[in-house]
N, C-alpha and C. Protein backbone atom coordinates (compact mmCIF):
# COMPACT_ATOMS: atom_id res chain seq x y z
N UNK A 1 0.84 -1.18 0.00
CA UNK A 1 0.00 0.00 0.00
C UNK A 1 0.88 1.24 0.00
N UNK A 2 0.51 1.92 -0.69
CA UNK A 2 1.08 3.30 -0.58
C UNK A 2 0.73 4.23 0.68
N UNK A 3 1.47 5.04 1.38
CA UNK A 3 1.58 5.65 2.25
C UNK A 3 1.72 7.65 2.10
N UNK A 4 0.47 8.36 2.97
CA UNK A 4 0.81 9.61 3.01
C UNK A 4 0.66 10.08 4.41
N UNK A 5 2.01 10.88 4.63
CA UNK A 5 1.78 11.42 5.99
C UNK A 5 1.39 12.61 5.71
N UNK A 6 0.19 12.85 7.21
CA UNK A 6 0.08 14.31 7.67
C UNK A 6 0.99 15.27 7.76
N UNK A 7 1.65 15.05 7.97
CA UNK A 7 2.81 16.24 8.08
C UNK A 7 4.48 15.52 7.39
N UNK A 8 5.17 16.29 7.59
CA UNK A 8 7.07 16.05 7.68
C UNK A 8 7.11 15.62 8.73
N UNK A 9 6.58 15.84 10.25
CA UNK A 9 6.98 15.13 11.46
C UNK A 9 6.63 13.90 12.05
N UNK A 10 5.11 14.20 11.03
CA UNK A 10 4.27 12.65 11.32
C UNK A 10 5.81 11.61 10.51
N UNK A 11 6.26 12.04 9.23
CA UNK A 11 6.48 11.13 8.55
C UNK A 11 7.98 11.07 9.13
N UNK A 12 8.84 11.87 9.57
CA UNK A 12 9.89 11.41 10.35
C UNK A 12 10.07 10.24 11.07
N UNK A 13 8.77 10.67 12.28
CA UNK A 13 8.38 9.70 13.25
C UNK A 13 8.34 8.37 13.19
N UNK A 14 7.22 8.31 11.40
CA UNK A 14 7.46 7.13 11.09
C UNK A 14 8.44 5.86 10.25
N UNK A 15 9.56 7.11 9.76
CA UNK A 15 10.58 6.77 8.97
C UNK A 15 12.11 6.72 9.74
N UNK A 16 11.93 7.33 10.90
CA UNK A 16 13.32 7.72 11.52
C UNK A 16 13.33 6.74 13.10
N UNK A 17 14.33 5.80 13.34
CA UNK A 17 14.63 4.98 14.50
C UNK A 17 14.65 5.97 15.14
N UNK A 18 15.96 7.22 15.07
CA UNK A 18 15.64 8.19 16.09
C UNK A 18 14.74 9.20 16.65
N UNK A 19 14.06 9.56 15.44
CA UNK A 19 12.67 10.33 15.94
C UNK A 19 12.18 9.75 16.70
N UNK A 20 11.78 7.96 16.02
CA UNK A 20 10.56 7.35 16.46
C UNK A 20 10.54 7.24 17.94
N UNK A 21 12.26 7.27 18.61
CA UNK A 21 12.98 6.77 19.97
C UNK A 21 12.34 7.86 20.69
N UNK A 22 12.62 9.54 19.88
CA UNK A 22 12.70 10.36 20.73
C UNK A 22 11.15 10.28 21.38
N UNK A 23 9.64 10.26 20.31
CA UNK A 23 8.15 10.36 19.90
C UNK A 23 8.26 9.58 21.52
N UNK A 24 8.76 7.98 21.65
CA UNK A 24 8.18 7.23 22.92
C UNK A 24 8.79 7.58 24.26
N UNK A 25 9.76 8.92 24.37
CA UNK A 25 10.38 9.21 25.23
C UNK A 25 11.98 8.36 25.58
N UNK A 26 12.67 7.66 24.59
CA UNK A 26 13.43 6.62 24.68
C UNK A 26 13.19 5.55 24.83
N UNK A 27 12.24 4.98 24.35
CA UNK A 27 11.43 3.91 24.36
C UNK A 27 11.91 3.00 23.27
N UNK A 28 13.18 2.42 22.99
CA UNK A 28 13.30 1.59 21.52
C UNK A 28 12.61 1.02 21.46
N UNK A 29 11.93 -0.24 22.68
CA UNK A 29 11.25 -0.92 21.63
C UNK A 29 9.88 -0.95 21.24
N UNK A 30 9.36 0.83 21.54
CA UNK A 30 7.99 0.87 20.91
C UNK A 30 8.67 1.64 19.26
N UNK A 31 10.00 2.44 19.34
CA UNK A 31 10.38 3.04 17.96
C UNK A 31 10.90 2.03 17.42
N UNK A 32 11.04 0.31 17.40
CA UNK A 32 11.29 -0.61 16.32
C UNK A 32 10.02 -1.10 16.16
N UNK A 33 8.73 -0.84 16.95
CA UNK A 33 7.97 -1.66 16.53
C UNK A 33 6.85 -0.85 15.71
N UNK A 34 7.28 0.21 16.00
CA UNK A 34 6.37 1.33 15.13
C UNK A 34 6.83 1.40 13.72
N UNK A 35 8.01 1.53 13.52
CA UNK A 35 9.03 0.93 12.31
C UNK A 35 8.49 -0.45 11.25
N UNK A 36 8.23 -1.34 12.53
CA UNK A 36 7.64 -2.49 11.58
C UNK A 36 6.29 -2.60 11.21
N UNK A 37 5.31 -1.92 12.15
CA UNK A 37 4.44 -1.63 11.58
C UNK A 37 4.08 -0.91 10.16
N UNK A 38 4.84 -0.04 10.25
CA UNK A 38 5.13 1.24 8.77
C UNK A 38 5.34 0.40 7.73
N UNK A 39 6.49 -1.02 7.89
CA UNK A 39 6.93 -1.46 6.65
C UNK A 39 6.08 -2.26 6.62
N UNK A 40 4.60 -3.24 7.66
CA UNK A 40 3.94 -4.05 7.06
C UNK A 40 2.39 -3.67 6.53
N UNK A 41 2.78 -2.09 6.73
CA UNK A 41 1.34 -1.08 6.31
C UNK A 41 2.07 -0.84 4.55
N UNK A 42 3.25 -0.69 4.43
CA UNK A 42 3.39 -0.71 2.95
C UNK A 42 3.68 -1.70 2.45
N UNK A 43 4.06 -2.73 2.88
CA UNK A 43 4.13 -4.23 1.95
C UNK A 43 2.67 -4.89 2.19
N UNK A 44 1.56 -4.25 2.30
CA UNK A 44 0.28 -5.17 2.10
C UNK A 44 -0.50 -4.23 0.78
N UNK A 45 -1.11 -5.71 0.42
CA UNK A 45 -1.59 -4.63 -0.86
C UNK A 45 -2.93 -3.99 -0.53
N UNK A 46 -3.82 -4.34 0.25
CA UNK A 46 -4.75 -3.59 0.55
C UNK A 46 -4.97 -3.42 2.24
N UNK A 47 -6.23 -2.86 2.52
CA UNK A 47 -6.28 -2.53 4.18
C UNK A 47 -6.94 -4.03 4.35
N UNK A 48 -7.25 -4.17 4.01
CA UNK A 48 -8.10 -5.47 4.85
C UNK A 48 -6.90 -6.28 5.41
N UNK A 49 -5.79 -6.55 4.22
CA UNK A 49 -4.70 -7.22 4.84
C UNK A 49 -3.92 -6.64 6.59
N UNK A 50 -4.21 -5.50 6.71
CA UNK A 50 -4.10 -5.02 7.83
C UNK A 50 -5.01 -5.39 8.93
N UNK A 51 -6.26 -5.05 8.54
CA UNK A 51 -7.42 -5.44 9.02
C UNK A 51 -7.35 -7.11 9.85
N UNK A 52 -7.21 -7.84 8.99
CA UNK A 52 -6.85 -9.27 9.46
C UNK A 52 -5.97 -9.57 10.23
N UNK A 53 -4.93 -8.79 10.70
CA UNK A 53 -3.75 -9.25 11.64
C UNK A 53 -4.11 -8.96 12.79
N UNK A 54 -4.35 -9.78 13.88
CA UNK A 54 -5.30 -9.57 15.22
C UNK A 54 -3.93 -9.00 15.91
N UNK A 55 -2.58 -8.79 15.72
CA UNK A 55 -2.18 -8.05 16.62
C UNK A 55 -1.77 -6.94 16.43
N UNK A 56 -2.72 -5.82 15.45
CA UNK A 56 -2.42 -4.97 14.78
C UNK A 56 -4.08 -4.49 15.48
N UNK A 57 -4.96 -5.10 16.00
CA UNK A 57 -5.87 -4.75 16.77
C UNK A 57 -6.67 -3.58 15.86
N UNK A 58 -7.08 -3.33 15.14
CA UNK A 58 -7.58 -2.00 13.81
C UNK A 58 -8.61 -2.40 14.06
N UNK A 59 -8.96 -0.98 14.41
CA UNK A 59 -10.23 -0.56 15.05
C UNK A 59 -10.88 0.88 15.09
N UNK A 60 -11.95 1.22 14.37
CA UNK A 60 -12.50 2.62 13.85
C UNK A 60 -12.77 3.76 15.68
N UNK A 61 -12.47 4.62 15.07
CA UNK A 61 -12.51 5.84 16.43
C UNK A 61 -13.97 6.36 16.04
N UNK A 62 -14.36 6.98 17.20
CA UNK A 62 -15.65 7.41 17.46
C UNK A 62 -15.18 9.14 17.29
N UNK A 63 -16.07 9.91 17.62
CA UNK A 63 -16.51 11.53 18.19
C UNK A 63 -15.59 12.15 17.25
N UNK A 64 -15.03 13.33 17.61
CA UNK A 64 -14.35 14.12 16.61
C UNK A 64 -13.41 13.78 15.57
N UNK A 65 -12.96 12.29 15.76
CA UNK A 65 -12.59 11.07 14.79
C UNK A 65 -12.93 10.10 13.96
N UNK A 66 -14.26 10.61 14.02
CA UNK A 66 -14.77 9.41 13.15
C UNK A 66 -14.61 9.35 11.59
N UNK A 67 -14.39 8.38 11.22
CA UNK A 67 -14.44 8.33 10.24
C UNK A 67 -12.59 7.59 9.86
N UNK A 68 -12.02 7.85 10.74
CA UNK A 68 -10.14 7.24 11.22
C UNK A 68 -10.34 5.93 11.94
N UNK A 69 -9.05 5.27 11.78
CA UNK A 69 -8.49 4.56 12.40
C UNK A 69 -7.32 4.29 13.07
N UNK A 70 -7.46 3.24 13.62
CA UNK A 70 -5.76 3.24 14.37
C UNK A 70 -5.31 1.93 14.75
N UNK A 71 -4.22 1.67 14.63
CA UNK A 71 -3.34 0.34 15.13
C UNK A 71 -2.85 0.45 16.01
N UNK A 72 -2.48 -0.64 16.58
CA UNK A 72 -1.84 -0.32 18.39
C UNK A 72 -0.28 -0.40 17.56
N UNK A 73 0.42 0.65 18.34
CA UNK A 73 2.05 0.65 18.01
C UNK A 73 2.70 -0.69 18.20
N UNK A 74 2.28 -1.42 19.55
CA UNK A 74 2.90 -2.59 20.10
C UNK A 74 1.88 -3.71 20.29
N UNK A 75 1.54 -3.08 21.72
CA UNK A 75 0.21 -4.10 22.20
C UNK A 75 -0.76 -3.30 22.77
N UNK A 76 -1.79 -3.88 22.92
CA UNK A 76 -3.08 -2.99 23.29
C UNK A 76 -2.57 -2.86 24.89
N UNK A 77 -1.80 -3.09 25.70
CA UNK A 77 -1.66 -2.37 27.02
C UNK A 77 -0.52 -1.32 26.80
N UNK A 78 0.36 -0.97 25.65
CA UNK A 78 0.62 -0.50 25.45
C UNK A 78 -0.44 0.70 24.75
N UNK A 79 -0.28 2.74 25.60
CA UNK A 79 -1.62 3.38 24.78
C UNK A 79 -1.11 3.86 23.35
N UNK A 80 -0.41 3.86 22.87
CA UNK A 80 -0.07 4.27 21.81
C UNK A 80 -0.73 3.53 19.93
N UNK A 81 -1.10 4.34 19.48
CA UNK A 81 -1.07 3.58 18.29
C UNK A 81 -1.63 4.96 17.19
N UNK A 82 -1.28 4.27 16.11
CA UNK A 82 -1.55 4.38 14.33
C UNK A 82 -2.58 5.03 13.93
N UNK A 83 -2.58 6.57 13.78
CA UNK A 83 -4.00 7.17 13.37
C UNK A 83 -3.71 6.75 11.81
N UNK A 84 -4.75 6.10 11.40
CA UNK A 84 -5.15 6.05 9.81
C UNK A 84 -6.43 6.69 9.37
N UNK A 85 -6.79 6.71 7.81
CA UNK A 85 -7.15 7.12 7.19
C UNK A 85 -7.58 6.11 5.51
N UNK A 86 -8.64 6.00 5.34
CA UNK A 86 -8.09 4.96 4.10
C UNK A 86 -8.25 5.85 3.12
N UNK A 87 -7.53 6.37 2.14
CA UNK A 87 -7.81 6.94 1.17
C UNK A 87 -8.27 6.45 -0.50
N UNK A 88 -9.00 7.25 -1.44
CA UNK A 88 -9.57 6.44 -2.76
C UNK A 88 -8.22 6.59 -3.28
N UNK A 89 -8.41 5.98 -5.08
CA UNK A 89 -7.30 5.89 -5.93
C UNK A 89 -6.86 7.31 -6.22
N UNK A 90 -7.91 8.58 -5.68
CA UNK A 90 -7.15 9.79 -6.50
C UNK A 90 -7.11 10.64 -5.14
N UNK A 91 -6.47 9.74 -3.85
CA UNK A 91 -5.91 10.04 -2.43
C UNK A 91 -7.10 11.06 -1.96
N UNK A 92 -8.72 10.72 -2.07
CA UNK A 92 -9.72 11.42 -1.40
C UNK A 92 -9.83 10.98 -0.17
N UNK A 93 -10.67 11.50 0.83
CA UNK A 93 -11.11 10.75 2.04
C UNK A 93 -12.83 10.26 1.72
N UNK A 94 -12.74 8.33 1.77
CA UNK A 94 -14.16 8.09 1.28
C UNK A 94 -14.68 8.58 2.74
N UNK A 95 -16.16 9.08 2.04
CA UNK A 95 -17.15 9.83 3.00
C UNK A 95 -18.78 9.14 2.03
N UNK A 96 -19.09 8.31 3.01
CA UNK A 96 -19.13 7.68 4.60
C UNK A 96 -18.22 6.97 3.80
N UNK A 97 -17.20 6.92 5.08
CA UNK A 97 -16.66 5.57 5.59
C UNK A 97 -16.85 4.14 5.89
N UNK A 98 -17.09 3.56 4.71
CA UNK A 98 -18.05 2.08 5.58
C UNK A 98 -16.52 0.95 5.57
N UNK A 99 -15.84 0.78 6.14
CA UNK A 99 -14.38 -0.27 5.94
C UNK A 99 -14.51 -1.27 5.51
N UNK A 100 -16.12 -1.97 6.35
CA UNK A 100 -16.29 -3.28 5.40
C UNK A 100 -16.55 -3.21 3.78
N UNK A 101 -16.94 -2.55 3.37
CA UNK A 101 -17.30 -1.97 1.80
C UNK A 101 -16.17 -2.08 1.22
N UNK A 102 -14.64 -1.15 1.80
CA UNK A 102 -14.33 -0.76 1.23
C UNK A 102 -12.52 -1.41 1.13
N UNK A 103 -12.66 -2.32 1.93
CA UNK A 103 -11.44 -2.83 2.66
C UNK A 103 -10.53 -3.55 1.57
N UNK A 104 -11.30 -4.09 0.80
CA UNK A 104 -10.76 -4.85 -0.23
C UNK A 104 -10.28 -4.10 -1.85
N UNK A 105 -10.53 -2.90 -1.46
CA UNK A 105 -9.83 -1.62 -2.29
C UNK A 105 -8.87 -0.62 -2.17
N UNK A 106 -8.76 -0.76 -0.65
CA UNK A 106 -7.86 0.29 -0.09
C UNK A 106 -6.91 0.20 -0.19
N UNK A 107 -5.87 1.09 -0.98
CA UNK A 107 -4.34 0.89 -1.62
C UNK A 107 -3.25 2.19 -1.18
N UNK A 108 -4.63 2.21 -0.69
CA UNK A 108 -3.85 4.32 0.09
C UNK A 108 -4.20 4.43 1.25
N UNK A 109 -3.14 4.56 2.37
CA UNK A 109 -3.84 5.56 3.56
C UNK A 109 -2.90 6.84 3.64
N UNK A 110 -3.21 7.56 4.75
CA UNK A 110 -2.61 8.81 5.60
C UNK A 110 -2.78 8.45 6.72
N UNK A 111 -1.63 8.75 7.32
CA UNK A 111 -0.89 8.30 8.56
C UNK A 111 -1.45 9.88 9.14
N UNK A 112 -1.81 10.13 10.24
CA UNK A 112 -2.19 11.18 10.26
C UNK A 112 -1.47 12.00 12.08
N UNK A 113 -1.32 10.50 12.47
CA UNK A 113 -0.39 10.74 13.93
C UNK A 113 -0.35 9.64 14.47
N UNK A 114 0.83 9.96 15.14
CA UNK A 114 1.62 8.43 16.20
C UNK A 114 1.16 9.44 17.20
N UNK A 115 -0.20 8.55 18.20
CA UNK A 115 -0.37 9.50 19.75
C UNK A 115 -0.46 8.24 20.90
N UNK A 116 -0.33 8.68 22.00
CA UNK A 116 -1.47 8.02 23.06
C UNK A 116 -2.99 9.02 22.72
N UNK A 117 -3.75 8.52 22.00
CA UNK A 117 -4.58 9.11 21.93
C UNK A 117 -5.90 9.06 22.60
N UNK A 118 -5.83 8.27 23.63
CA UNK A 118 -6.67 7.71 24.55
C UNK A 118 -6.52 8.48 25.84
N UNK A 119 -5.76 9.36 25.91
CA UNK A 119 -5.21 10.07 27.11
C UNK A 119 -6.12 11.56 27.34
């Protein structure tokens, strides 16, 4: 899948061991595992393939997020994880969002932030 970040910092974060170190407070091994996440969000060819990996936990956000998603960085007791986005072939945001619809098309996201976003 092809990949777009929100920003230059989002995409540091997700391209750089040392950003990613600095993002978890010195945390290597949430910045190698955020790393491998990145490379198995672009070696799948669609989202569903994401979708299917139960320890990638992908799961749609509610309230001023809806319509995003997110992966856990590590593990779900770990709070951190993967704001996504699935984007169409000409990088729109589908509106509505239905994932089951659309899962087996999705060849694009936007990375949109590495947070504890549960906080």
């Amino acid at each position: 899948m092809k990949i777009i970040y929100a920003s230059d910092k989002v995409e540091l974060q997700c391209t750089s061991l040392k950003a990613a170190t600095k993002l978890f407070g010195g945390d290597k091994k949430l910045a190698v595992s955020l790393l491998a996440r990145i490379n198995a969000i672009e070696n799948a060819d669609v989202i569903k393939d994401i979708i299917s990996m139960p320890p990638f936990h992908f799961h749609n956000l509610h309230g001023k997020m809806e319509g995003l998603f997110a992966i856990d960085v590590c593990t779900r007791r770990d709070k951190w994880r993967i704001i996504i986005c699935p984007l169409d072939e000409e990088e729109h945001v589908f509106d509505p969002c239905h994932i089951d619809e659309i899962s087996t098309i999705v060849r694009i996201v936007e990375i949109r932030e590495v947070s504890a976003h549960y906080e």
